[in-house]
C-alpha atoms as a PDB file:
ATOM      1  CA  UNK A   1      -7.812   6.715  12.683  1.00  0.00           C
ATOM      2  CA  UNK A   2      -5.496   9.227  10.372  1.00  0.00           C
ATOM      3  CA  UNK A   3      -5.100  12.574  11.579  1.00  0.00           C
ATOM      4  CA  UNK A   4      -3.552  15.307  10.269  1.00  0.00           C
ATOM      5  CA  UNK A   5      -0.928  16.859  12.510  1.00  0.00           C
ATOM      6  CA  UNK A   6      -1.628  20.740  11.375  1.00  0.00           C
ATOM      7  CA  UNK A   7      -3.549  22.204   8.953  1.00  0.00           C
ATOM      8  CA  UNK A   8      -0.921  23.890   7.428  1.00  0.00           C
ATOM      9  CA  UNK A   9       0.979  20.660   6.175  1.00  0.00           C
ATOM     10  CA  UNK A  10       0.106  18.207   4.107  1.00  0.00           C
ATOM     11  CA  UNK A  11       0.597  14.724   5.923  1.00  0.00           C
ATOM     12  CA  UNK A  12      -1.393  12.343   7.309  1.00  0.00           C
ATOM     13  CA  UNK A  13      -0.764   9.318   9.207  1.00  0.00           C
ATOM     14  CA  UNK A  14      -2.395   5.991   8.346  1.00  0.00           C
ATOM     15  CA  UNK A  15      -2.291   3.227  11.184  1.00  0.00           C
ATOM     16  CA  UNK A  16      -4.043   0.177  11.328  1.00  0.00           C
ATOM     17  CA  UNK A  17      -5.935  -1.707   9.042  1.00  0.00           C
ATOM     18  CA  UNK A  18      -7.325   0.139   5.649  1.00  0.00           C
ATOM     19  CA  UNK A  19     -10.590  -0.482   6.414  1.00  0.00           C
ATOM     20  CA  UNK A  20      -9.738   1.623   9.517  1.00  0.00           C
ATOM     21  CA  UNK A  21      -8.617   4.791   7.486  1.00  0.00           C
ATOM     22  CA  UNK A  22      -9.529   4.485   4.260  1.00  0.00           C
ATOM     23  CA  UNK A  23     -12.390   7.258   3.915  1.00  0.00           C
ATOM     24  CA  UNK A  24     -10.360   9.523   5.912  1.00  0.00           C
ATOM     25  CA  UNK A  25      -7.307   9.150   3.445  1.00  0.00           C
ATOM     26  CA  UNK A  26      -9.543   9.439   0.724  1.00  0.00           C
ATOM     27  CA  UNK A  27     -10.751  12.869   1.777  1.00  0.00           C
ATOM     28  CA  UNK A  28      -7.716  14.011   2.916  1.00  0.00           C
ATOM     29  CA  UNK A  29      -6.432  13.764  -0.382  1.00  0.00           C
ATOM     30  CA  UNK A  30      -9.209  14.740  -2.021  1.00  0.00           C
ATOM     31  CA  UNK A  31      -8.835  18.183  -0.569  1.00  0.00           C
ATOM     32  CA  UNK A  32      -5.283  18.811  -1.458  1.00  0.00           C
ATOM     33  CA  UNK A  33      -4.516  20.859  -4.888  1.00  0.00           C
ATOM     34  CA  UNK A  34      -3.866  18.632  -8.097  1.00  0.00           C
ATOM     35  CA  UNK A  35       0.040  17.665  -8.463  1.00  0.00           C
ATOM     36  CA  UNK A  36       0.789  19.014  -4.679  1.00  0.00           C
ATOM     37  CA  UNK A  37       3.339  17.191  -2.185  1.00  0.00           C
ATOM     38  CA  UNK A  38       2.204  15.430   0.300  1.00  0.00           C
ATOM     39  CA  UNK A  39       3.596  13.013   3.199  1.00  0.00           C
ATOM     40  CA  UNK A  40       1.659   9.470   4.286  1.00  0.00           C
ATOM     41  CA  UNK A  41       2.877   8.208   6.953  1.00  0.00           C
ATOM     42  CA  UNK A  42       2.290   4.080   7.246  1.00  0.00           C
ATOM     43  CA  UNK A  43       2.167   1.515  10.126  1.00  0.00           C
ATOM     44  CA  UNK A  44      -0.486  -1.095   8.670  1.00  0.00           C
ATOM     45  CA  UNK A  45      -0.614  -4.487   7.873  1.00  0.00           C
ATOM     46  CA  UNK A  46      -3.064  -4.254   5.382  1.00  0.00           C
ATOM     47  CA  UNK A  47      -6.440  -5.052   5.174  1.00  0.00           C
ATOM     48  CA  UNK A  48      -8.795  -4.560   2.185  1.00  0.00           C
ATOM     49  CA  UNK A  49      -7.237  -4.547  -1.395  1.00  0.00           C
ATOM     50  CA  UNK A  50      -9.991  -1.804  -2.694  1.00  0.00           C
ATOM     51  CA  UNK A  51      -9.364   0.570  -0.215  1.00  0.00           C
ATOM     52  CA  UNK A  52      -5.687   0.312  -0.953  1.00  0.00           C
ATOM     53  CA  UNK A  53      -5.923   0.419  -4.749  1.00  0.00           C
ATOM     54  CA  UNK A  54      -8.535   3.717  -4.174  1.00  0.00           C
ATOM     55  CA  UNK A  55      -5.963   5.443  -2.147  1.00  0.00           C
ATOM     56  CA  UNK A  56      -3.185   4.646  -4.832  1.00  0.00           C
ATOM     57  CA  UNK A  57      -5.779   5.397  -7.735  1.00  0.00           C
ATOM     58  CA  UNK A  58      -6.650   8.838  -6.133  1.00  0.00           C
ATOM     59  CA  UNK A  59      -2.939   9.677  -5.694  1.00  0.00           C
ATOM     60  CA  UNK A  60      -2.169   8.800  -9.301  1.00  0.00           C
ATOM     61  CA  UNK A  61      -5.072  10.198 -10.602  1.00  0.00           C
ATOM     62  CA  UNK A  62      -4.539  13.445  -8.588  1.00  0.00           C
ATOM     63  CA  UNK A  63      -0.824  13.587  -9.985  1.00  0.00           C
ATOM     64  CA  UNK A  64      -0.191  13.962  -6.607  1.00  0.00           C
ATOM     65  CA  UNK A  65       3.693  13.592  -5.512  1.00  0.00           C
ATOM     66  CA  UNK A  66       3.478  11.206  -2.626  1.00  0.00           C
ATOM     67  CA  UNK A  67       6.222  10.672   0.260  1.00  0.00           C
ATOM     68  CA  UNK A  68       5.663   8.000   1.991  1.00  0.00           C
ATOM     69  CA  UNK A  69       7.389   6.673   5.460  1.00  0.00           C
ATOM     70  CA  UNK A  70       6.792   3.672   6.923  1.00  0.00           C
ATOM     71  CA  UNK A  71       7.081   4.053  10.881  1.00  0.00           C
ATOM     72  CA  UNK A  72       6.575   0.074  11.401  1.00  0.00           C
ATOM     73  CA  UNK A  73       4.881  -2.141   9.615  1.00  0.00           C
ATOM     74  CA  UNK A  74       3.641  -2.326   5.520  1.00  0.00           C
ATOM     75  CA  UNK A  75       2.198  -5.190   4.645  1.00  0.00           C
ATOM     76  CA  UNK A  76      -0.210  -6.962   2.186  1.00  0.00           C
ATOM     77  CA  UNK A  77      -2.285  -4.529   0.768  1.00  0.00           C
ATOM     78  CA  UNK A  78      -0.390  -1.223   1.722  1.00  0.00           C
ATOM     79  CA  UNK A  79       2.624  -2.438  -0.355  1.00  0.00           C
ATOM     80  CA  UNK A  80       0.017  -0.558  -3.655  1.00  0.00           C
ATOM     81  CA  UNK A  81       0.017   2.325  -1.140  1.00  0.00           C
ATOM     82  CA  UNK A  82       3.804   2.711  -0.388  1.00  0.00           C
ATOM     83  CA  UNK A  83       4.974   1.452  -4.425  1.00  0.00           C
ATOM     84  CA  UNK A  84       2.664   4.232  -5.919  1.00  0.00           C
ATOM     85  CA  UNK A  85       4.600   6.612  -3.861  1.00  0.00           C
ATOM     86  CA  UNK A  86       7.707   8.916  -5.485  1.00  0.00           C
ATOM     87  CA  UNK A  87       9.656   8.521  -2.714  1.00  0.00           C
ATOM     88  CA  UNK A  88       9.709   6.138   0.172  1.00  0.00           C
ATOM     89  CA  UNK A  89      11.524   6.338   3.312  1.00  0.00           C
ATOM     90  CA  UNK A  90      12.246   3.255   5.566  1.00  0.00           C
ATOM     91  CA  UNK A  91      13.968   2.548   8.718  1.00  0.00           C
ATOM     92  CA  UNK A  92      15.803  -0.618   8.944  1.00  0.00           C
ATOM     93  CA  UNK A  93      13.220  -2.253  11.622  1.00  0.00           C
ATOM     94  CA  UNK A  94      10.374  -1.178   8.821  1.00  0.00           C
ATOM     95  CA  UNK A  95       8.652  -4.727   8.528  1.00  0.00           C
ATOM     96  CA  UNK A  96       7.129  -5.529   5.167  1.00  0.00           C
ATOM     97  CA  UNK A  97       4.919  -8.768   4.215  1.00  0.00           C
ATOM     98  CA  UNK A  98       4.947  -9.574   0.524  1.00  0.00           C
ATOM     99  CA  UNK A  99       2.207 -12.247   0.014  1.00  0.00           C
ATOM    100  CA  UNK A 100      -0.550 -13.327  -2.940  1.00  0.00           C
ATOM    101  CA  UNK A 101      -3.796 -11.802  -2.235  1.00  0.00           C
ATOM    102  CA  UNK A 102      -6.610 -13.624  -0.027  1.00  0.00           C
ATOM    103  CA  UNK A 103     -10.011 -13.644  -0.268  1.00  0.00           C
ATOM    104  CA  UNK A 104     -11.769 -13.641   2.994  1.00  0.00           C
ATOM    105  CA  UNK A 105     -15.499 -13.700   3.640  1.00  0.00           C
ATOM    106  CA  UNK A 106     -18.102 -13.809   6.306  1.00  0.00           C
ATOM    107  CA  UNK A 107     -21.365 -13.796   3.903  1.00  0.00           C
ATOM    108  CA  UNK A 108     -23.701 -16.193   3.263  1.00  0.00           C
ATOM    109  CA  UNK A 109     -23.644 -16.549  -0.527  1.00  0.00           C
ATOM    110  CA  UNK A 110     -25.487 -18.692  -2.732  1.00  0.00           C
ATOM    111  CA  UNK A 111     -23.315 -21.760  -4.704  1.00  0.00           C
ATOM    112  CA  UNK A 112     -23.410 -19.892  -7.967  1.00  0.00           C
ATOM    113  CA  UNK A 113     -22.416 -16.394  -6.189  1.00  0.00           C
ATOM    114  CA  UNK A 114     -19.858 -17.864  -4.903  1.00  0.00           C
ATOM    115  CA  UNK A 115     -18.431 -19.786  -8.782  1.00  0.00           C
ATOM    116  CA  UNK A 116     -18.550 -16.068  -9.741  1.00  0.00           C
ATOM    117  CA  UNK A 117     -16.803 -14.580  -6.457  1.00  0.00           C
ATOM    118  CA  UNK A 118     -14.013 -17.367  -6.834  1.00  0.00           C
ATOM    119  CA  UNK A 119     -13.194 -16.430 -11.190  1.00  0.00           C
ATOM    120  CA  UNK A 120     -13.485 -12.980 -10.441  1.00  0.00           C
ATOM    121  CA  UNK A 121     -10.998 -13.230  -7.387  1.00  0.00           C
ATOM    122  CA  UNK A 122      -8.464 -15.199  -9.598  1.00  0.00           C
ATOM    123  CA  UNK A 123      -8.383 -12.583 -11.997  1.00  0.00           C
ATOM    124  CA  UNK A 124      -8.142  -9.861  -9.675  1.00  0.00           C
ATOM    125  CA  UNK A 125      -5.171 -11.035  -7.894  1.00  0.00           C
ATOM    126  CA  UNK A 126      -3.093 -11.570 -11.017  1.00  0.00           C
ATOM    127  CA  UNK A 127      -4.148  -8.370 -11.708  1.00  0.00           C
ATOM    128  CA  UNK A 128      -3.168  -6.838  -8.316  1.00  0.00           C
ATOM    129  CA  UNK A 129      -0.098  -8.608  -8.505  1.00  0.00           C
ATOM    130  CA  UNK A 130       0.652  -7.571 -11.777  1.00  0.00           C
ATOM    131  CA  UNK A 131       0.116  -3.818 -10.973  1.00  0.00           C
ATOM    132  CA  UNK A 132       2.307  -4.255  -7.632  1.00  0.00           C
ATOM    133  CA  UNK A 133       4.950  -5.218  -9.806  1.00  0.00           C
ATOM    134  CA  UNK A 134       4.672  -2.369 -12.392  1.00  0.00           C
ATOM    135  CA  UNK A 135       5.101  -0.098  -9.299  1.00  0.00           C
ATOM    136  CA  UNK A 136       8.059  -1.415  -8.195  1.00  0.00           C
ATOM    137  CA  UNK A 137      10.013  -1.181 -11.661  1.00  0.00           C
ATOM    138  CA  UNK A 138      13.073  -2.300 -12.333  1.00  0.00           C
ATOM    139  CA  UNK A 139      12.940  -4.622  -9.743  1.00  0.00           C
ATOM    140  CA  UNK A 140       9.766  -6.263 -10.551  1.00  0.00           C
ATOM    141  CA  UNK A 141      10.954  -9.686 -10.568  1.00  0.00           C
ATOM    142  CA  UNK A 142      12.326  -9.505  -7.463  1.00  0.00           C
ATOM    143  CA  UNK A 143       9.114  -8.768  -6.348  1.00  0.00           C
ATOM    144  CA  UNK A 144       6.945 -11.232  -8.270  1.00  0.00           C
ATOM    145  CA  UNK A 145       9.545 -13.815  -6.476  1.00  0.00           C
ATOM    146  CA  UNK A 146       8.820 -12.039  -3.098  1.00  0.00           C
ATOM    147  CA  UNK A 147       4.533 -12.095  -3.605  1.00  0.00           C
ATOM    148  CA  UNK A 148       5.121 -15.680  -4.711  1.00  0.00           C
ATOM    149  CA  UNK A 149       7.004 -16.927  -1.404  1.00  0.00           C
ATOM    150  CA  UNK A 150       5.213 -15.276   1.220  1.00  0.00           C
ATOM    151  CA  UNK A 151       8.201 -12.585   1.940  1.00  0.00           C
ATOM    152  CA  UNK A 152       8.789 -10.797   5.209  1.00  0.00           C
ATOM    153  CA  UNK A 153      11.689  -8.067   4.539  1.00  0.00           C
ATOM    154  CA  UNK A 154      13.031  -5.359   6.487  1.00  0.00           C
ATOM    155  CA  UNK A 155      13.359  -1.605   5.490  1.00  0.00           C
ATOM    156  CA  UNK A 156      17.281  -1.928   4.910  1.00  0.00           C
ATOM    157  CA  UNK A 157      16.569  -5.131   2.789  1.00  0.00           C
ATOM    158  CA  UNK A 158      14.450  -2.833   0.483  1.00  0.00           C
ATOM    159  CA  UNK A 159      16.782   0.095   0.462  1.00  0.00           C
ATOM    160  CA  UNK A 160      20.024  -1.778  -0.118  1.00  0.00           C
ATOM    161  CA  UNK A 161      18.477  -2.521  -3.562  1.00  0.00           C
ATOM    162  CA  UNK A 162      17.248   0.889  -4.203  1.00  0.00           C
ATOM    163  CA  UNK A 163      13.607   0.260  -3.586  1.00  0.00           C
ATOM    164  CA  UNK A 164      13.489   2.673  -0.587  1.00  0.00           C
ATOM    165  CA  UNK A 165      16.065   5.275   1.151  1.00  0.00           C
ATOM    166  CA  UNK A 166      17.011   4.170   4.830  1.00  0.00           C
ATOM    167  CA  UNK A 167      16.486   6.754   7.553  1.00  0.00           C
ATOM    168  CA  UNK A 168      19.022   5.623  10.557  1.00  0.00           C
ATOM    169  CA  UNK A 169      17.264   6.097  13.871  1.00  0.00           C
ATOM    170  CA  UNK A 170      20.737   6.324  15.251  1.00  0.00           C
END
């Protein structure tokens, strides 16, 4: 669960799976002043697309001037999180999954529910995919090529093309 090491600073750390910290992001944000710094801090590999895309839309939307630094892991759906981000901070173990979205579900759904579920979920990932590469401008093809293969990367694989900035443990 995110927690925020003081009150004075403006940082948070989100660990685990989105559905795990989402609301707590959320409000965290929501209390900070419109266009105001702030620092994320990410080990996650993913887990709901909404939640992601409302963290992302809430930090856009909020003109807020995100930092983001990715401890371990950012995967799947995080990757919105950490390319809506001004600046991003990797070390070189950071692990990052590129993949295309999946749809997962534990419902019991009617045949027709589910005809709707499955066209709605095929536009919605080329639209998430299309908006993760946006974010990741100029190198979006690189990225569309990474989504497409199923891409694990390190943090100095990102910053060596100018994606992210490598922070050396050493």
């Amino acid at each position: 669960m995110p927690r925020r090491r003081k009150k004075e600073r403006n940082d948070i750390a989100l660990i685990g799976e989105v559905e795990d910290w989402e609301a707590d992001v959320i409000n965290f944000l929501l209390e900070l002043p419109q266009g105001s710094e702030c620092t994320l801090y990410m080990d996650s590999p993913g887990g709901s697309v909404y939640g992601a895309l409302a963290v992302l839309s809430l930090l856009k939307l909020q003109q807020l001037r995100g930092t983001i630094v990715v401890l371990g892991e950012c995967s799947s759906a995080c990757l919105l999180i950490f390319g809506a981000c001004a600046k991003r901070l990797v070390t070189p173990h950071s692990v990052f999954f590129f993949h295309r979205m999946r749809w997962q579900s534990d419902r019991r759904i009617m045949a027709d529910e589910a005809r709707q579920w499955a066209q709605h979920f095929v536009r919605m990932e080329e639209d998430m995919d299309g908006l993760l590469t946006r974010l990741f401008e100029p190198h979006h093809e690189k990225v569309r090529e990474w989504v497409r293969n199923g891409q694990f990367l390190f943090g100095r694989e990102l910053a060596r093309i100018g994606i992210a900035e490598l922070v050396d443990l050493l």
